[in-house]
Protein backbone atom coordinates (compact mmCIF):
# COMPACT_ATOMS: atom_id res chain seq x y z
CA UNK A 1 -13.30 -17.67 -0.01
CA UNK A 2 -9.69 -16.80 0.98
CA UNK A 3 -9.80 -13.40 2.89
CA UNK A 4 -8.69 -9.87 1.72
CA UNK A 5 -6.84 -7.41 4.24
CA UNK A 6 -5.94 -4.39 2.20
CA UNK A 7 -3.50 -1.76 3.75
CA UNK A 8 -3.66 1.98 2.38
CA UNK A 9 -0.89 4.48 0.45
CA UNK A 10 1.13 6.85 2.49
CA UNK A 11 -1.16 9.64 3.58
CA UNK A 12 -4.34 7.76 2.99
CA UNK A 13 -6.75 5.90 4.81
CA UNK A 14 -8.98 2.80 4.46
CA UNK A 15 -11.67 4.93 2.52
CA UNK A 16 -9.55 4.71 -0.36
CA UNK A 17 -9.78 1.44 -1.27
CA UNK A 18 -13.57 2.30 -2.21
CA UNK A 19 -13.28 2.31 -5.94
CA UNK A 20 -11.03 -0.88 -6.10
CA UNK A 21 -13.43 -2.73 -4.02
CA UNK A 22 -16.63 -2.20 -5.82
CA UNK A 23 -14.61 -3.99 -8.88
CA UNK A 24 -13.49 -6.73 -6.23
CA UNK A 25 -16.95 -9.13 -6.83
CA UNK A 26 -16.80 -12.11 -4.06
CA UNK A 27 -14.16 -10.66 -1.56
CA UNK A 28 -16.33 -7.86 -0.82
CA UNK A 29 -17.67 -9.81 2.12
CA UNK A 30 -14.46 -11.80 3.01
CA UNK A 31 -12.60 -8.44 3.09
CA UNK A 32 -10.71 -6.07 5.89
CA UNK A 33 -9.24 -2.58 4.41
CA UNK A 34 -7.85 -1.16 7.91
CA UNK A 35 -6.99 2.57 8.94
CA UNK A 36 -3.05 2.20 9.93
CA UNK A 37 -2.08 4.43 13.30
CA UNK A 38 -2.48 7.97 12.87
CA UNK A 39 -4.57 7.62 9.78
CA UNK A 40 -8.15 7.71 9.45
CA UNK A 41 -10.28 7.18 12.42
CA UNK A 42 -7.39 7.01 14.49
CA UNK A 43 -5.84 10.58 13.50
CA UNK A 44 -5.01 11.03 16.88
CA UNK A 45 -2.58 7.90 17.19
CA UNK A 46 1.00 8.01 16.52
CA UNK A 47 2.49 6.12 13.38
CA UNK A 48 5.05 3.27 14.10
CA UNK A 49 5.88 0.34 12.11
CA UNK A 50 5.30 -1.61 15.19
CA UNK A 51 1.93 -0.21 15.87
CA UNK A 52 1.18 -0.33 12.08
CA UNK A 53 2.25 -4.27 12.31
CA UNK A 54 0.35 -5.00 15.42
CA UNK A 55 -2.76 -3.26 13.52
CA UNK A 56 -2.15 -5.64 10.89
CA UNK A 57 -1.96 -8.84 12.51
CA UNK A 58 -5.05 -8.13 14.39
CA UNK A 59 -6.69 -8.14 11.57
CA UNK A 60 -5.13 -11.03 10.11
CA UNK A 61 -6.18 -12.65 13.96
CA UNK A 62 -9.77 -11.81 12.93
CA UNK A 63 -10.08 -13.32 9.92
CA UNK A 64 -11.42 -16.38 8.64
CA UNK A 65 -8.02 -17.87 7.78
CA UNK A 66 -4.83 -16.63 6.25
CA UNK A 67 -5.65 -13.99 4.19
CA UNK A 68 -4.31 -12.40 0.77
CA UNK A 69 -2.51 -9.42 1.68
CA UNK A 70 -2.12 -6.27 -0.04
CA UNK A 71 -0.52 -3.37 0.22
CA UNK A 72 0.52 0.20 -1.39
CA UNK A 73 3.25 2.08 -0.33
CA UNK A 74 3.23 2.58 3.24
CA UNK A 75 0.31 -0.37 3.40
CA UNK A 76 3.38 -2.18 0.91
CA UNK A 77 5.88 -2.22 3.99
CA UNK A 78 3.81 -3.05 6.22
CA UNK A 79 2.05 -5.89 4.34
CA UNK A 80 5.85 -7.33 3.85
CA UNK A 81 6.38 -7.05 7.80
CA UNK A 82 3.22 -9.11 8.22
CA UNK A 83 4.51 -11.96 5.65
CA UNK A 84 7.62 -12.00 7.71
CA UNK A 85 6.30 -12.11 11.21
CA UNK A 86 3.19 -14.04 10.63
CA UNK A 87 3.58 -16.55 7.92
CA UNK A 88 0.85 -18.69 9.16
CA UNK A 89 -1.59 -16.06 8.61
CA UNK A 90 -0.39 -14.61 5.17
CA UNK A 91 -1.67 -17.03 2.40
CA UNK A 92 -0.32 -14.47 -0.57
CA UNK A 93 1.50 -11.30 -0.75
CA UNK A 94 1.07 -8.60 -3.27
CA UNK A 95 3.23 -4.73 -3.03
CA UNK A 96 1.86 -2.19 -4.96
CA UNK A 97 4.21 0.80 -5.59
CA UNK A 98 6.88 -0.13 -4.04
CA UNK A 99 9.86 -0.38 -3.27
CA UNK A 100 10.56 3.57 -2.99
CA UNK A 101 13.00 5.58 -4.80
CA UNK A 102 16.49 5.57 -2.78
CA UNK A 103 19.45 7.40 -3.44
CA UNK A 104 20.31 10.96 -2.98
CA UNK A 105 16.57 12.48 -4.08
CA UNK A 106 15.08 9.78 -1.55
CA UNK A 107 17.83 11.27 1.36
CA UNK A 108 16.54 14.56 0.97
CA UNK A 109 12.92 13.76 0.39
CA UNK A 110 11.63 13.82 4.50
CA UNK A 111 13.59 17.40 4.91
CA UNK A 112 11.89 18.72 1.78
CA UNK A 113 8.40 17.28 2.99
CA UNK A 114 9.12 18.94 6.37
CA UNK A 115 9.62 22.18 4.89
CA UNK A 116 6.80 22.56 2.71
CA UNK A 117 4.31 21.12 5.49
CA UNK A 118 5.60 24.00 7.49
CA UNK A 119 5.08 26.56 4.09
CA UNK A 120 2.62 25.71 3.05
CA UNK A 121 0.11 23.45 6.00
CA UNK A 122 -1.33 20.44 5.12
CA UNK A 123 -3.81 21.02 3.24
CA UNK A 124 -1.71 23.10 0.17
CA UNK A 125 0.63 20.61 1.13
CA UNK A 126 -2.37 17.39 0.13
CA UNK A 127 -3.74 19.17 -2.43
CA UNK A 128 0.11 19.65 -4.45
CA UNK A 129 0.82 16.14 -3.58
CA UNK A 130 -2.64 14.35 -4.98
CA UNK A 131 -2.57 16.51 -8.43
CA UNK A 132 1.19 15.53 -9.14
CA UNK A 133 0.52 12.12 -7.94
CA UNK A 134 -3.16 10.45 -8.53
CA UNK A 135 -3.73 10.35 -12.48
CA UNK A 136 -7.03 8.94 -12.36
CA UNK A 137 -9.71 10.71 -14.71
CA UNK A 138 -12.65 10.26 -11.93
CA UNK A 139 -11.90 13.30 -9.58
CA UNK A 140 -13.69 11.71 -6.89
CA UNK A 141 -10.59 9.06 -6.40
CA UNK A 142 -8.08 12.10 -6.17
CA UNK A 143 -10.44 13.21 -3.48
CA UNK A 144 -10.70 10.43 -1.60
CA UNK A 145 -6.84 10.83 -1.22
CA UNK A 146 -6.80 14.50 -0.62
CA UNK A 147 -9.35 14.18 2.57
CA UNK A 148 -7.36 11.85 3.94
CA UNK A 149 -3.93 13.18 3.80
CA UNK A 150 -5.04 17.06 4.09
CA UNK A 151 -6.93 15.29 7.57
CA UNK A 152 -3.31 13.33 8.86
CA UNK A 153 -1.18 15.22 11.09
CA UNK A 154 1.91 16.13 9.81
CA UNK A 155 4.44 14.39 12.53
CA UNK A 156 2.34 11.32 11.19
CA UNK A 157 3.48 12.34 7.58
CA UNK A 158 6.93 12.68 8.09
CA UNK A 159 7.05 9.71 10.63
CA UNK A 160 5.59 7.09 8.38
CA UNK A 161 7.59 8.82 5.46
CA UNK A 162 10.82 8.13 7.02
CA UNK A 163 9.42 4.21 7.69
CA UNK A 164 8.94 4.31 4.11
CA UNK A 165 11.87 5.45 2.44
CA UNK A 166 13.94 3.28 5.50
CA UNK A 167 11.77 0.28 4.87
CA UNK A 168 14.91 -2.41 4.52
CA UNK A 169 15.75 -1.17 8.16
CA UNK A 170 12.06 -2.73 9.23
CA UNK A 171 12.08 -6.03 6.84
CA UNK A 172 14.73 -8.54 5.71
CA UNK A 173 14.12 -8.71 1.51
CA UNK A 174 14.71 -12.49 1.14
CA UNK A 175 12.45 -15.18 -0.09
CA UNK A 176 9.40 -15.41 1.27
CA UNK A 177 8.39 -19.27 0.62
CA UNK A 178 5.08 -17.92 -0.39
CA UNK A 179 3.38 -16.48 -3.48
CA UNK A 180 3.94 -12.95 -4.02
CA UNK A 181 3.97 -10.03 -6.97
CA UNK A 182 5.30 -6.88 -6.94
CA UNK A 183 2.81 -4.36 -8.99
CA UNK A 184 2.94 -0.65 -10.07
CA UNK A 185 1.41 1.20 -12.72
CA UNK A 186 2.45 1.63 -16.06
CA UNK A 187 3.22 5.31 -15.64
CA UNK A 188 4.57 5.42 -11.94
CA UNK A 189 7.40 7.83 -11.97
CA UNK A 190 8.11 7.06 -8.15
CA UNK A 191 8.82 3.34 -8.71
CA UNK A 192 10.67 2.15 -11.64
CA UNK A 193 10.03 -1.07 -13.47
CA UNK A 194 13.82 -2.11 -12.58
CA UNK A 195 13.77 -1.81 -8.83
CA UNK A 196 10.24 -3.22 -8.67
CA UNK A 197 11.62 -6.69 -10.42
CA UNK A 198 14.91 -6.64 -8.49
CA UNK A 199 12.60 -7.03 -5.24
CA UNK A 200 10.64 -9.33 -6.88
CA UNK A 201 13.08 -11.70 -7.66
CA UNK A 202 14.66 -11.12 -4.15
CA UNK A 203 11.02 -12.11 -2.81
CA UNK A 204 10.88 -15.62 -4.99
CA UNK A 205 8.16 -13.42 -6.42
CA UNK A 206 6.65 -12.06 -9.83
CA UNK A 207 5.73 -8.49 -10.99
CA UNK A 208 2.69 -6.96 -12.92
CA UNK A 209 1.94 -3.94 -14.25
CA UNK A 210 -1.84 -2.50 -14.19
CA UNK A 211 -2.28 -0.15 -17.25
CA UNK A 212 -2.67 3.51 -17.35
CA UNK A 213 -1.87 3.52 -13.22
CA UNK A 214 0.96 5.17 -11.94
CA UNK A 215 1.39 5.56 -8.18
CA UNK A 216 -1.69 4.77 -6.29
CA UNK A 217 -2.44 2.18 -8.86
CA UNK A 218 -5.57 1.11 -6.77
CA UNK A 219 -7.08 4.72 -6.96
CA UNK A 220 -5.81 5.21 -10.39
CA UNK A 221 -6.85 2.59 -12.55
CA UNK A 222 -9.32 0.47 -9.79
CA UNK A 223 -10.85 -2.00 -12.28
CA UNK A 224 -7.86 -3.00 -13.68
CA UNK A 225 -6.17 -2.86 -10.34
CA UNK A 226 -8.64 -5.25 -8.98
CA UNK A 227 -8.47 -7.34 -12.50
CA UNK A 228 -4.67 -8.12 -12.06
CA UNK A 229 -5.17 -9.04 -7.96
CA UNK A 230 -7.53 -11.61 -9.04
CA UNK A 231 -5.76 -13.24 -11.93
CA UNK A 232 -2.29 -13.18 -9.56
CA UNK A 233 -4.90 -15.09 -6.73
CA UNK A 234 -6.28 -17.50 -8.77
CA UNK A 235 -3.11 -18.26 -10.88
CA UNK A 236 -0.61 -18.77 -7.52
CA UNK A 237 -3.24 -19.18 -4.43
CA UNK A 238 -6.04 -20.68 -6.13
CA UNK A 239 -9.21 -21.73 -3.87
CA UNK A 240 -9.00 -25.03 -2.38
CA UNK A 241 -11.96 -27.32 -3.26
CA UNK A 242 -14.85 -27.79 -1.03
């Protein structure tokens, strides 16, 4: 079995992957879902792309193989770092709400952030930003966000928020030479359906959409989440025989 390194949203940790993996069958035990700096269990870090690469590839360095890689937002960028820099470790590439909004919202986007962190803390702050985001109907999924972005330091917000939004300043959006999907949820109103095909064709990739997700597709809709990973595996990376 092909390994699984799963990187989180912005804000969350490797917790909430939970209800996605119970849905993920055989890579449960072939599988790596990694806190990236200054999430998680290490709060205390600081967040760079570098950092958040170099927590990646070790990862990738412990595995059984070249792995499937996914990742969501933040995790997205940094999964498309790893394809870049490591090749011989990425077997298949998948982004999940991404790429962000740009344009003049995006610009003002980190400011805004700042200002309401320092309103409003970061728990309000968390709490605003889960119920306008997370449209699962199982409020323990929401949750599982909420602890982990209401427990992130806010420099670690606003750092890895700026990576985000800057992400073609950290990656070169060419071909890959590798199979790869861009996915996002049906009702995402932070990534439309147009920009998430133009990167997908700039990838030499394909896109998917997981129904009744929007955002955090993996917390929203997990089942079907986990549904469309596994058709995209076995359709483009199928298991070599034994």
């Amino acid at each position: 079995m092909t390994p699984l390194l799963l990187l989180h949203t912005w804000g969350g940790d490797a917790g909430t992957w939970a209800p996605a993996v119970r849905h993920l069958g055989p890579y449960v035990s072939h599988l790596d879902a990694v806190d990236l700096p200054g999430h998680g269990a290490r709060a205390a870090e600081p967040f760079t792309v570098d950092g958040a690469v170099e927590t990646g590839s070790a990862a990738l360095d412990r595995a059984a193989g070249p792995a499937h890689v996914v990742g969501s937002g933040l995790g997205a960028l940094i999964a498309l770092a790893l394809a870049q820099r490591r090749p011989d470790r990425v077997r298949s590439l998948t982004l999940v709400g991404f790429p962000p909004a740009d344009g003049p919202e995006a610009a003002r986007r980190p400011a805004e952030t700042e200002a309401l962190l320092a309103r409003d803390g970061t728990e309000r702050f968390a709490k605003a930003y889960v119920d306008s985001t997370v449209l699962s109907g199982d409020p323990a999924h929401a949750d599982l966000l909420y602890r982990a972005m209401a427990a992130t330091r806010p420099t670690v917000l606003l750092d890895s928020l700026r990576a985000t939004l800057g992400w073609a300043g950290h990656v070169d959006p060419g071909p890959l030479g590798l199979p790869c999907q861009v996915v996002r949820g049906a009702r995402d109103h932070r990534v439309g359906a147009a920009p998430a095909a133009a990167l997908a064709r700039r990838l030499g990739g394909s896109t998917a959409v997981v129904p009744g997700a929007g955002h955090v597709a993996y917390l929203d809709a997990p089942e079907a989440f986990a549904a469309t990973l596994t058709a995209f595996h076995r359709a483009a990376a199928p298991e070599p025989d034994r």
